[in-house]
N, C-alpha and C. Protein backbone atom coordinates (compact mmCIF):
# COMPACT_ATOMS: atom_id res chain seq x y z
N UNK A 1 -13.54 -3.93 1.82
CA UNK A 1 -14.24 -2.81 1.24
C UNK A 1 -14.03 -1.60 2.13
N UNK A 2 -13.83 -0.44 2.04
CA UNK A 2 -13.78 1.06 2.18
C UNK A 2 -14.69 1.31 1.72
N UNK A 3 -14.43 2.90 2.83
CA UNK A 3 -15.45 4.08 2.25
C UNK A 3 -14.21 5.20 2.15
N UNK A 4 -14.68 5.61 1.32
CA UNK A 4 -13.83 7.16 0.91
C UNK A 4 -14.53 8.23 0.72
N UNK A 5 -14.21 8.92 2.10
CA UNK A 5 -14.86 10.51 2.26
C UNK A 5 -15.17 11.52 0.96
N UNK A 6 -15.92 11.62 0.57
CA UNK A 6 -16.52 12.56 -0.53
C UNK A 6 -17.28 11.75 -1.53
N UNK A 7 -17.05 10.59 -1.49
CA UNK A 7 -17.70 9.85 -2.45
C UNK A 7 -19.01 9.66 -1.80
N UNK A 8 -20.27 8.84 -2.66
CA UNK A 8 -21.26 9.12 -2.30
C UNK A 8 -21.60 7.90 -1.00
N UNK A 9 -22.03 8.53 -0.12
CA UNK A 9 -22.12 7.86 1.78
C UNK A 9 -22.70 7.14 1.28
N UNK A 10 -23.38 6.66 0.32
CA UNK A 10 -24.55 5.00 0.53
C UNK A 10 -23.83 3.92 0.25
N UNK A 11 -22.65 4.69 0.07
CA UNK A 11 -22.26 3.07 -1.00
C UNK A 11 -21.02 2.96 -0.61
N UNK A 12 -20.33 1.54 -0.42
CA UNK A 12 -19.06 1.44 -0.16
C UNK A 12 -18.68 0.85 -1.64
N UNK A 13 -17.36 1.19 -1.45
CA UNK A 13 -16.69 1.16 -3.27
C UNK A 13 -15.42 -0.39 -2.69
N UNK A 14 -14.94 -0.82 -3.88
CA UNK A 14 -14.20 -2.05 -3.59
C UNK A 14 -12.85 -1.19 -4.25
N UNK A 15 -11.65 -2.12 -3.43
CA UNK A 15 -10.22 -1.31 -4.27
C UNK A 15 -9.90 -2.67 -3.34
N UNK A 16 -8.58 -3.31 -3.87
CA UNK A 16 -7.33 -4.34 -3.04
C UNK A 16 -6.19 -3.76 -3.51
N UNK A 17 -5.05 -3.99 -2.84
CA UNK A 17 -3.94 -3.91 -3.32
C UNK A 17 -3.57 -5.43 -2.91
N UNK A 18 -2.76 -6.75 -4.21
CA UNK A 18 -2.42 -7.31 -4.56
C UNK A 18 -0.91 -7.47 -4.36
N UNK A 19 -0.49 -8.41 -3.51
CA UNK A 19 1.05 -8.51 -3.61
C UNK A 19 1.66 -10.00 -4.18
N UNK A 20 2.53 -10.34 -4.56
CA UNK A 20 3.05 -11.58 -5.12
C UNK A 20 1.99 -11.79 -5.77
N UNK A 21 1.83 -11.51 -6.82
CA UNK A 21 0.75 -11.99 -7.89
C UNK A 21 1.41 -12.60 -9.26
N UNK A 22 2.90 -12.65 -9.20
CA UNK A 22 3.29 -13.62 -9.85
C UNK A 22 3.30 -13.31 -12.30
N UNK A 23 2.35 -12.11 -12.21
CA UNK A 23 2.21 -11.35 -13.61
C UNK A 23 3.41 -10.73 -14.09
N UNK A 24 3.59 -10.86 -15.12
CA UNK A 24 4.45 -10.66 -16.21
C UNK A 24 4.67 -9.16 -16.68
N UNK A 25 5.18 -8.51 -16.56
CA UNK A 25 5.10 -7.09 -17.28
C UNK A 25 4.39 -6.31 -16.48
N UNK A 26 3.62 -5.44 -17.45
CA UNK A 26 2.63 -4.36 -16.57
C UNK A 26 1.57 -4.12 -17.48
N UNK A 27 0.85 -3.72 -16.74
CA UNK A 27 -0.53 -3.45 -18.00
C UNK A 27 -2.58 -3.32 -17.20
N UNK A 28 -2.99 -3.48 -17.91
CA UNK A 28 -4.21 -2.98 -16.99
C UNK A 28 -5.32 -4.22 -17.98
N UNK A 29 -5.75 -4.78 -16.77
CA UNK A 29 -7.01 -5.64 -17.93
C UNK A 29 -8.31 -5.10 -17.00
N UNK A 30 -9.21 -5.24 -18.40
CA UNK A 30 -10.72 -5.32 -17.50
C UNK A 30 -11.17 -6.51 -17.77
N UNK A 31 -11.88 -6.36 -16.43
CA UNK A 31 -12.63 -7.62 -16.34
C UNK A 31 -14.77 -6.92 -15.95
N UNK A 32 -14.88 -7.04 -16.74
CA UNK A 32 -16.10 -6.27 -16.87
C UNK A 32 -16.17 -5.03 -16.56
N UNK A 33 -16.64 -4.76 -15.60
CA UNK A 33 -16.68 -3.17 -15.30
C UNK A 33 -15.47 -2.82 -14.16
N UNK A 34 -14.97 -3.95 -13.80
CA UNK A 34 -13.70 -3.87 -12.91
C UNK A 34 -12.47 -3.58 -13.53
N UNK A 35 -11.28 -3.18 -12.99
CA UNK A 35 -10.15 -3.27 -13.56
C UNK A 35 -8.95 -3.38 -12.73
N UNK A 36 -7.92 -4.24 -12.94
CA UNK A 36 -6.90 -4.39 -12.31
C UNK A 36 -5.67 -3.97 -13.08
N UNK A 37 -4.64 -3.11 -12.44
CA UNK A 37 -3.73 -2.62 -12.93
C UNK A 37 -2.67 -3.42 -12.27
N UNK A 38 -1.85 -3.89 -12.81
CA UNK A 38 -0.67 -5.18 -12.27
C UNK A 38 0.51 -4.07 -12.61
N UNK A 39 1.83 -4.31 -12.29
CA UNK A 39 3.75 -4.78 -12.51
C UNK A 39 4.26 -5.82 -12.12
N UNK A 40 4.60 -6.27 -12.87
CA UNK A 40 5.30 -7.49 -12.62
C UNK A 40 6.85 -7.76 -13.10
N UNK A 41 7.62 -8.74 -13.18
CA UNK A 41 9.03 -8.68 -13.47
C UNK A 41 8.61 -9.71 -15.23
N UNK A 42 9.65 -8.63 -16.09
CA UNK A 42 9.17 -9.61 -17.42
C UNK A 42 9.49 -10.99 -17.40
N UNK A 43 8.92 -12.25 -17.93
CA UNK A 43 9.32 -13.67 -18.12
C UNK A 43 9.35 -14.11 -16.82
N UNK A 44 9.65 -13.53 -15.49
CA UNK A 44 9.81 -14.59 -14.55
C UNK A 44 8.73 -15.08 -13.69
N UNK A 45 7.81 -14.63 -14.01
CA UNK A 45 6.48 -14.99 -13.07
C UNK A 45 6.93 -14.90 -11.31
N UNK A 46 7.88 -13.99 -10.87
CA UNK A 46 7.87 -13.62 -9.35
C UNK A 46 7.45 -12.36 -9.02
N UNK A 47 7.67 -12.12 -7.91
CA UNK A 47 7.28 -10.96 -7.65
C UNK A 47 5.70 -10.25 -7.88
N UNK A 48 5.56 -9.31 -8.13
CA UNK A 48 4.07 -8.82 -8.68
C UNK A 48 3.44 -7.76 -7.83
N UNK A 49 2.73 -6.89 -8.05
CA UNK A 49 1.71 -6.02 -7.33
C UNK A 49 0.92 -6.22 -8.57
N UNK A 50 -0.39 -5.51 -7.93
CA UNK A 50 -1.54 -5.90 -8.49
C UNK A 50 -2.55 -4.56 -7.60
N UNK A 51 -3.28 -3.53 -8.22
CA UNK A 51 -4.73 -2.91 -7.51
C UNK A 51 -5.64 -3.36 -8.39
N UNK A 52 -6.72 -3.55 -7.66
CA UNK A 52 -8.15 -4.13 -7.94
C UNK A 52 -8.95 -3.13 -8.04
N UNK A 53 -9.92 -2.30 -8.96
CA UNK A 53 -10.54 -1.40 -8.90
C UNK A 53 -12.03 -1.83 -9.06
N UNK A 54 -13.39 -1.47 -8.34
CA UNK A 54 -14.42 -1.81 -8.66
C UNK A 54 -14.53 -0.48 -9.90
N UNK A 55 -15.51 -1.21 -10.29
CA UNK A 55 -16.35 -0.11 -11.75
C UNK A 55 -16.48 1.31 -11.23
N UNK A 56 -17.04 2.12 -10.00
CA UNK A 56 -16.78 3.03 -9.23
C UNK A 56 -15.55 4.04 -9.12
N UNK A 57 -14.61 3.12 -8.56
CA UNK A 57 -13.19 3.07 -8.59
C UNK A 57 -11.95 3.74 -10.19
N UNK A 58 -12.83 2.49 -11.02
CA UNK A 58 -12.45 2.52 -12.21
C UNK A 58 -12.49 3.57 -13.03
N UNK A 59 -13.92 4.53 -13.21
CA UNK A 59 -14.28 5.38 -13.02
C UNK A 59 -13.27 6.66 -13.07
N UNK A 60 -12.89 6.16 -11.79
CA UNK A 60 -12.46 7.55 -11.20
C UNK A 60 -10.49 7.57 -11.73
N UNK A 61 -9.99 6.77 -11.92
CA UNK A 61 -8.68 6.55 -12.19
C UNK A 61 -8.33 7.51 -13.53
N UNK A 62 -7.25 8.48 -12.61
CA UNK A 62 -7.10 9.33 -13.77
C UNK A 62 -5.25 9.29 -13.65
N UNK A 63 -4.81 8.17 -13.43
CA UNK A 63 -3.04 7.99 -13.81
C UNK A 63 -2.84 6.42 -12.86
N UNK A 64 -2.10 6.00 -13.95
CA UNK A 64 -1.18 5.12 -12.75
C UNK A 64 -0.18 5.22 -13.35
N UNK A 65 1.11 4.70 -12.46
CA UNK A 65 2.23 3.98 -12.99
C UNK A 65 2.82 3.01 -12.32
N UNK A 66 3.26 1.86 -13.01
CA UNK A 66 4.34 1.08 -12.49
C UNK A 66 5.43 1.38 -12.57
N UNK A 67 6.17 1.06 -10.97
CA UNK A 67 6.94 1.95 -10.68
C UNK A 67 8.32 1.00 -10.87
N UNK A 68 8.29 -0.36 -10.14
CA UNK A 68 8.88 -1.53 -10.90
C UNK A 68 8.00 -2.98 -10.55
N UNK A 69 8.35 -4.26 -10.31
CA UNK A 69 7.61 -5.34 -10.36
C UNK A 69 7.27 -5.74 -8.64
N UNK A 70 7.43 -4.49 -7.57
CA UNK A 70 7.20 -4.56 -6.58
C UNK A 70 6.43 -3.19 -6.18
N UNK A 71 5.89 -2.16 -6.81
CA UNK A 71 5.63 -1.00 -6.60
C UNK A 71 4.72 -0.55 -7.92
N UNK A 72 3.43 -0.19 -7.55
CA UNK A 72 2.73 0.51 -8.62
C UNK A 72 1.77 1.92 -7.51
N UNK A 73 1.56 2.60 -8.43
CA UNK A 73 0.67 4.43 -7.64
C UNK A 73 -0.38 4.28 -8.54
N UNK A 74 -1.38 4.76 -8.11
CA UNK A 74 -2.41 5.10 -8.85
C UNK A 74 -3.53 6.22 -8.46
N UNK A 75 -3.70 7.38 -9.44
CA UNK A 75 -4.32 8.00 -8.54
C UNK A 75 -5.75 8.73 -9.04
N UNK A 76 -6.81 9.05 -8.24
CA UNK A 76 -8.68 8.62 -8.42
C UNK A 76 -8.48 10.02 -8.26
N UNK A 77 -9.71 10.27 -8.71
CA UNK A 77 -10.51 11.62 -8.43
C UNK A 77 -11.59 11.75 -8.19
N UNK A 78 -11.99 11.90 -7.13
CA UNK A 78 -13.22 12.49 -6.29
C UNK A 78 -13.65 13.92 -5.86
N UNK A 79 -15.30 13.74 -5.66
CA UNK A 79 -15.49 15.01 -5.59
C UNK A 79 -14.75 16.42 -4.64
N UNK A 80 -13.53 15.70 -3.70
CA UNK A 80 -13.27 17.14 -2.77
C UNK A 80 -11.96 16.64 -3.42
N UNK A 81 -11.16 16.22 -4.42
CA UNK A 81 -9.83 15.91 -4.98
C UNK A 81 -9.75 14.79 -5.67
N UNK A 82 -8.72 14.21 -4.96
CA UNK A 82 -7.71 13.33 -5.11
C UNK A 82 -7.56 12.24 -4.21
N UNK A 83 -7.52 10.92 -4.81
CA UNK A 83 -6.90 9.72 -3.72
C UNK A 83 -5.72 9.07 -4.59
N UNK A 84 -4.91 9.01 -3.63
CA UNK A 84 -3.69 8.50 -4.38
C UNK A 84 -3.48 7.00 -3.15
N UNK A 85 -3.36 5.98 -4.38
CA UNK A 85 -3.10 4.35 -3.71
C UNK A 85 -2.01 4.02 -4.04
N UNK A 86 -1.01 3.39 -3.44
CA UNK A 86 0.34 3.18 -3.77
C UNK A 86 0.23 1.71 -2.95
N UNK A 87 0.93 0.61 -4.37
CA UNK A 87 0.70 -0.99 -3.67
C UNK A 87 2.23 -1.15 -3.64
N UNK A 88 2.59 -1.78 -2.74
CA UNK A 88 4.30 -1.98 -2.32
C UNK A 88 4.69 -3.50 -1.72
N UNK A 89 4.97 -4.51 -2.65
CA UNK A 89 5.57 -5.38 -2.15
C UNK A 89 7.21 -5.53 -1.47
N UNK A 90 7.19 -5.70 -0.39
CA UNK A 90 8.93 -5.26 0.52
C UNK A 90 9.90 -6.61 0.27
N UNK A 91 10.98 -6.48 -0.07
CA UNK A 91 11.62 -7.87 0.25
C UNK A 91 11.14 -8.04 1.44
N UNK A 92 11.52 -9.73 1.35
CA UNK A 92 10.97 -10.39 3.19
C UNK A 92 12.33 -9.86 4.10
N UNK A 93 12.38 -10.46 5.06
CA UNK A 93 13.52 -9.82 6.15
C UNK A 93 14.85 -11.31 5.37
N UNK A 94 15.09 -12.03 5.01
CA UNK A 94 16.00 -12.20 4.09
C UNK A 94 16.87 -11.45 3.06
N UNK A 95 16.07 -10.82 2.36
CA UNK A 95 16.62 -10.09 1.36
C UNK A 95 17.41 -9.41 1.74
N UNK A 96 18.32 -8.78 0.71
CA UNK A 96 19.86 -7.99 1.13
C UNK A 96 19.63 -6.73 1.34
N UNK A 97 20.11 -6.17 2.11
CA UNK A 97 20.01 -5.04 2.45
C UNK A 97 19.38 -3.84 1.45
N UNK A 98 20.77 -4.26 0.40
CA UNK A 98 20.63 -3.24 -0.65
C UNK A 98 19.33 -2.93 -1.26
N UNK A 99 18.45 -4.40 -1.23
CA UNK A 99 17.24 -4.50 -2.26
C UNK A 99 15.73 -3.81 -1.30
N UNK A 100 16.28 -4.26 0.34
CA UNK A 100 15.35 -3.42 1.29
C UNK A 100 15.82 -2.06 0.85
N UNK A 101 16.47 -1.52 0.91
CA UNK A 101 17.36 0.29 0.96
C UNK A 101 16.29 0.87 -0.08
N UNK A 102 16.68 -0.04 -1.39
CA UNK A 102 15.80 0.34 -2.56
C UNK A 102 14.49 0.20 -2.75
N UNK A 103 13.87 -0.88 -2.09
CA UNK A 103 12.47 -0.69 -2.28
C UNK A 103 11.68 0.32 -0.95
N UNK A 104 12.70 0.73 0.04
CA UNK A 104 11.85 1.78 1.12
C UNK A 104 12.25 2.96 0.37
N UNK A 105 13.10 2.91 -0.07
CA UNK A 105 13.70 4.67 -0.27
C UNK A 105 12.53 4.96 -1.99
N UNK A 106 11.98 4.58 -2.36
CA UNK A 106 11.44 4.34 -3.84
C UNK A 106 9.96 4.52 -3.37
N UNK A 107 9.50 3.57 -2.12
CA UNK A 107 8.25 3.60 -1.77
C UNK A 107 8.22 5.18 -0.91
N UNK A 108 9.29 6.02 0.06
CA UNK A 108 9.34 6.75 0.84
C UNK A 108 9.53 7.95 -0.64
N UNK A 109 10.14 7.83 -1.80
CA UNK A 109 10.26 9.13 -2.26
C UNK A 109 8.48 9.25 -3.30
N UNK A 110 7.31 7.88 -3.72
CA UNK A 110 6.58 7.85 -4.60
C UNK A 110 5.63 8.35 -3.02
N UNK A 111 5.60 8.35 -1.98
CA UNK A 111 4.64 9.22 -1.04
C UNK A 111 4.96 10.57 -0.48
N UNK A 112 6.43 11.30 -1.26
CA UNK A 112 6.53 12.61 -0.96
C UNK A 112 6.22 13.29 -1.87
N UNK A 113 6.21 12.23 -3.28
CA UNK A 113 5.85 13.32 -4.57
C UNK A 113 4.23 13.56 -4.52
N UNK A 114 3.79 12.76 -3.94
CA UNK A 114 1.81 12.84 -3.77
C UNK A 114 1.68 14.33 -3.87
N UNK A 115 0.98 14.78 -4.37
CA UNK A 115 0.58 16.29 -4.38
C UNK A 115 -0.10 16.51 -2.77
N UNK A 116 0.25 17.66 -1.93
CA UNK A 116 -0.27 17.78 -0.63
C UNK A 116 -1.86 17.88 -0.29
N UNK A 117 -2.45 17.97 -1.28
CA UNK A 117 -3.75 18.19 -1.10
C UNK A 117 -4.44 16.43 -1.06
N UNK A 118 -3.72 15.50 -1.52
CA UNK A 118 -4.13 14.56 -2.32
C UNK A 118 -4.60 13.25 -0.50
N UNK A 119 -5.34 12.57 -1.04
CA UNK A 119 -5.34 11.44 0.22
C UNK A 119 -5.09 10.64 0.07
N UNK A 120 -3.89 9.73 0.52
CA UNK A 120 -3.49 8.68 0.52
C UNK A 120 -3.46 7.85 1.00
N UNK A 121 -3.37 6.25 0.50
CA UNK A 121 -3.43 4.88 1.20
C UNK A 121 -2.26 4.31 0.78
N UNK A 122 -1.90 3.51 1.61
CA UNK A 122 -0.68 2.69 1.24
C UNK A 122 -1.16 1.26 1.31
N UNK A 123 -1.37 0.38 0.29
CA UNK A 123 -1.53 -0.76 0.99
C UNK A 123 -0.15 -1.91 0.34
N UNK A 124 -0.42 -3.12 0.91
CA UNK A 124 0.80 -4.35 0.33
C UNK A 124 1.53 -5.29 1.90
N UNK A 125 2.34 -5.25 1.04
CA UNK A 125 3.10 -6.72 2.23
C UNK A 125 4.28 -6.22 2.13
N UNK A 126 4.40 -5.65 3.16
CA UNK A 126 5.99 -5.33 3.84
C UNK A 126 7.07 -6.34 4.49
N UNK A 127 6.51 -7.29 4.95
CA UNK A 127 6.86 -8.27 5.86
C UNK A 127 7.67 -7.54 6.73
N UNK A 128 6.85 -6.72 7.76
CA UNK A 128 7.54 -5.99 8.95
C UNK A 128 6.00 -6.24 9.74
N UNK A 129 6.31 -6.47 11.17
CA UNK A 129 4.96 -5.34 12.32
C UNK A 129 5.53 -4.59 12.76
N UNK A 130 4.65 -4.37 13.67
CA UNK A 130 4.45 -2.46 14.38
C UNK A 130 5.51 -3.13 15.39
N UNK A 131 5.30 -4.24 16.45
CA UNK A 131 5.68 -3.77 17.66
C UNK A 131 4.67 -3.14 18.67
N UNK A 132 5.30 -3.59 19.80
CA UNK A 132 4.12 -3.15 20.67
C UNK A 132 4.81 -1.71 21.84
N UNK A 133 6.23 -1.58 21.18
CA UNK A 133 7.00 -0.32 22.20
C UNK A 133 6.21 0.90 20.91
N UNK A 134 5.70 2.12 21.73
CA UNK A 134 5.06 2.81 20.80
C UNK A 134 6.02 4.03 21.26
N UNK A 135 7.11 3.71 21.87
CA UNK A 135 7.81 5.62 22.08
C UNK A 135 8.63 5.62 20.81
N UNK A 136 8.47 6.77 20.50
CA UNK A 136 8.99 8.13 19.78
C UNK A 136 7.81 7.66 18.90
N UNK A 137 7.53 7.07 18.45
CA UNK A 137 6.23 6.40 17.34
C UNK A 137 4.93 6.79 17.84
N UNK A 138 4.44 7.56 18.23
CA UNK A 138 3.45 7.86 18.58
C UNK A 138 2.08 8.31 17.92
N UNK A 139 2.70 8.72 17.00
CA UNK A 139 1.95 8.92 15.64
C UNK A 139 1.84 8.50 14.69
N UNK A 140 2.79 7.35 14.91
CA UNK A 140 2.68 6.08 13.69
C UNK A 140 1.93 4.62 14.00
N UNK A 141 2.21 4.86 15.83
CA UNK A 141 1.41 3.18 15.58
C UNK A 141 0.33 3.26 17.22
N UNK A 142 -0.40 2.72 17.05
CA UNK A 142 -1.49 3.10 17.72
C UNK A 142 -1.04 2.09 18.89
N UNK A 143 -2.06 2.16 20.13
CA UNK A 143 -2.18 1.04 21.13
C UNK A 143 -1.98 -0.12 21.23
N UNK A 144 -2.64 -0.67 19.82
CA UNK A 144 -2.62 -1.89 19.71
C UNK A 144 -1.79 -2.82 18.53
N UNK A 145 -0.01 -2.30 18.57
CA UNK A 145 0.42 -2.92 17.73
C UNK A 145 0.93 -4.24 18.38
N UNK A 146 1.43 -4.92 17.12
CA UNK A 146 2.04 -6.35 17.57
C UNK A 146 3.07 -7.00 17.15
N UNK A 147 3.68 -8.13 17.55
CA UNK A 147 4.49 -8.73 17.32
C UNK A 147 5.56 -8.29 17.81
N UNK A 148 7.23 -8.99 16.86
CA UNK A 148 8.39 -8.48 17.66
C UNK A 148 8.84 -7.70 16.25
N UNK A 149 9.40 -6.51 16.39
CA UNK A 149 10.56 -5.72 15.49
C UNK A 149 11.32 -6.74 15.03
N UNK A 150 11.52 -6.37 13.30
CA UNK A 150 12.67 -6.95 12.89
C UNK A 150 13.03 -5.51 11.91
N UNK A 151 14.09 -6.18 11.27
CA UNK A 151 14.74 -5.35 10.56
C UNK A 151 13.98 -4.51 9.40
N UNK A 152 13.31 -5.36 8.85
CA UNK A 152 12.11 -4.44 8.19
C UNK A 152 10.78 -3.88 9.12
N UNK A 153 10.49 -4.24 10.01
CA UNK A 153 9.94 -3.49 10.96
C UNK A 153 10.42 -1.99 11.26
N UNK A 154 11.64 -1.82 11.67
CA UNK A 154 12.42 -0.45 11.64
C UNK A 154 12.35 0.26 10.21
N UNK A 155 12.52 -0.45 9.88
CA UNK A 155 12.37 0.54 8.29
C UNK A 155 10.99 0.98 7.39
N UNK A 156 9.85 0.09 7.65
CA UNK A 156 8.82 0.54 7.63
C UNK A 156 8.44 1.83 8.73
N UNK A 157 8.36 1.66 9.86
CA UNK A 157 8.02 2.17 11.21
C UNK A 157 8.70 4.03 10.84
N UNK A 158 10.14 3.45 10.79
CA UNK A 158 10.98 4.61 10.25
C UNK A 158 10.52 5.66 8.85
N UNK A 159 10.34 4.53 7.77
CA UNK A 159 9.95 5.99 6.92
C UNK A 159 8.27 6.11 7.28
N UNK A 160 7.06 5.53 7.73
CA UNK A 160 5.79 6.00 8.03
C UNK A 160 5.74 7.43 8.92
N UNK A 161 7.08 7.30 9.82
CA UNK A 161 7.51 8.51 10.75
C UNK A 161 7.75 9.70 10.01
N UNK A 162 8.59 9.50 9.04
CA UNK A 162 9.51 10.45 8.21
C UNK A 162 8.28 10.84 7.02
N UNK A 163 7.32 10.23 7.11
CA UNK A 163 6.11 10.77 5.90
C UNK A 163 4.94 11.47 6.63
N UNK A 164 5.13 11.13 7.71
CA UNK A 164 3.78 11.31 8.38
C UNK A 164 2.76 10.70 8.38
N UNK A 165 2.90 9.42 8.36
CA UNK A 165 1.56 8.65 7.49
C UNK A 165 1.60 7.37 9.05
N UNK A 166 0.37 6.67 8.83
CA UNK A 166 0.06 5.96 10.59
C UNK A 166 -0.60 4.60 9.82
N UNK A 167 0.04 3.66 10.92
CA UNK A 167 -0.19 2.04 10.81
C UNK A 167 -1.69 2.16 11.25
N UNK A 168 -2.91 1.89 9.94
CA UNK A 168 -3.93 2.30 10.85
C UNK A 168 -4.38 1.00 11.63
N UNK A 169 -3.89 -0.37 11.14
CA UNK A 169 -4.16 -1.82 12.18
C UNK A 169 -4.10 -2.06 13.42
N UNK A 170 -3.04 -0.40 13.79
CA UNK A 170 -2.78 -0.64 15.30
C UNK A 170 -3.44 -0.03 15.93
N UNK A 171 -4.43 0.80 15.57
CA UNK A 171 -5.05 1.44 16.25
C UNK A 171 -6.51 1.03 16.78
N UNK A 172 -6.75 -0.21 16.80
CA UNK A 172 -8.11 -0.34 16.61
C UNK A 172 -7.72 -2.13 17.45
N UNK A 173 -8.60 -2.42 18.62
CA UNK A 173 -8.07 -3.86 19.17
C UNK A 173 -8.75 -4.96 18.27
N UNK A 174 -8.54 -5.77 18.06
CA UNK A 174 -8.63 -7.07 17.74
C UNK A 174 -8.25 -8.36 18.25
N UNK A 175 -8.60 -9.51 17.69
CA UNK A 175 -8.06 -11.10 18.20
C UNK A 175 -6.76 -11.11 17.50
N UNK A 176 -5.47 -11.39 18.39
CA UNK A 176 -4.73 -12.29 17.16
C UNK A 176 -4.62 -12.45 16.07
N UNK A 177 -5.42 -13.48 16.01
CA UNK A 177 -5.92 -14.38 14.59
C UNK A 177 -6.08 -13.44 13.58
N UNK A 178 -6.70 -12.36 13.90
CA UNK A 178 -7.52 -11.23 12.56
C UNK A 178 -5.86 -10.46 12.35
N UNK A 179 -4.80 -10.37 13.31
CA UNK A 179 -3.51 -9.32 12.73
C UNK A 179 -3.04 -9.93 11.94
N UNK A 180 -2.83 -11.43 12.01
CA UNK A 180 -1.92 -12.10 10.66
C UNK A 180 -2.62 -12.61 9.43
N UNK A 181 -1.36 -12.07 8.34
CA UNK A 181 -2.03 -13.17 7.49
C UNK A 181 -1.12 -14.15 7.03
């Protein structure tokens, strides 16, 4: 659960972003006053993103799109604007180059079109970490990143640099146990 600045301080609002969820197509169901907006790949049940919106949330959703069966935006309106959520499933560090190239350069061009006023979250499964060398990154990954760099590590790390946007997990210490999932 979050809080999102302008909305009303008593209350924390619910939102997930959903990765490998395995759904068919794209489309938006409610489930009572909740709503989840999915993409998925047609017939094959792989892949998937998925955002979770509480009734609050729901509310406030004034666009989404699926972008393909690894990438959906969606974006709220609150009282001082705009929040724009973008869910991004990454190939794992297997996948071919080409299909990493395409899903950073797709996720790096759907967070330059954000309107500048707008606030954004990125959430999903990259299958990259931070790393714990923080030079030239200084503004992308805090004190407390982890693990070892891999190849999608650089390429996450790389376009968060090139957007301006910060790993906020690293900034804040924790156990171990709580960085992975």
């Amino acid at each position: 659960m979050i809080a999102i600045p302008g909305l009303d301080s008593q209350c924390l609002f619910r939102l997930a972003g959903l990765t490998e969820t395995h759904l068919t197509g794209t489309g938006q169901i409610h489930l009572s006053s909740d709503t989840l907006l999915y993409a998925g790949e047609d017939n094959t049940h792989r892949r998937g993103v998925a955002l979770f919106l509480d009734k609050q949330f729901s509310n406030s959703l004034t666009s989404w799109l699926a972008v393909a069966s690894r990438i959906l935006s969606a974006r709220l309106l609150h009282k001082h604007g705009h929040l724009t959520v973008l869910v991004a499933y990454a190939p794992t560090e297997d996948g071919t180059a080409s299909d990493k190239d395409d899903s950073y350069s797709t996720v790096e061009t759907l967070i330059n079109s954000v309107p500048p006023h707008d606030q954004i979250i990125v959430l999903g499964d990259f299958n990259a970490v931070t790393g714990t060398d923080r030079t030239g990154l200084e503004n992308v990954v805090g004190n407390y990143g982890s693990g070892t760099v891999n190849d999608n590590s650089s390429r996450l790390l790389t376009m968060y640099s090139s957007t301006n946007l910060t790993v906020l997990g690293s900034w804040f210490k924790r156990k171990n146990i709580y960085r992975h999932t």
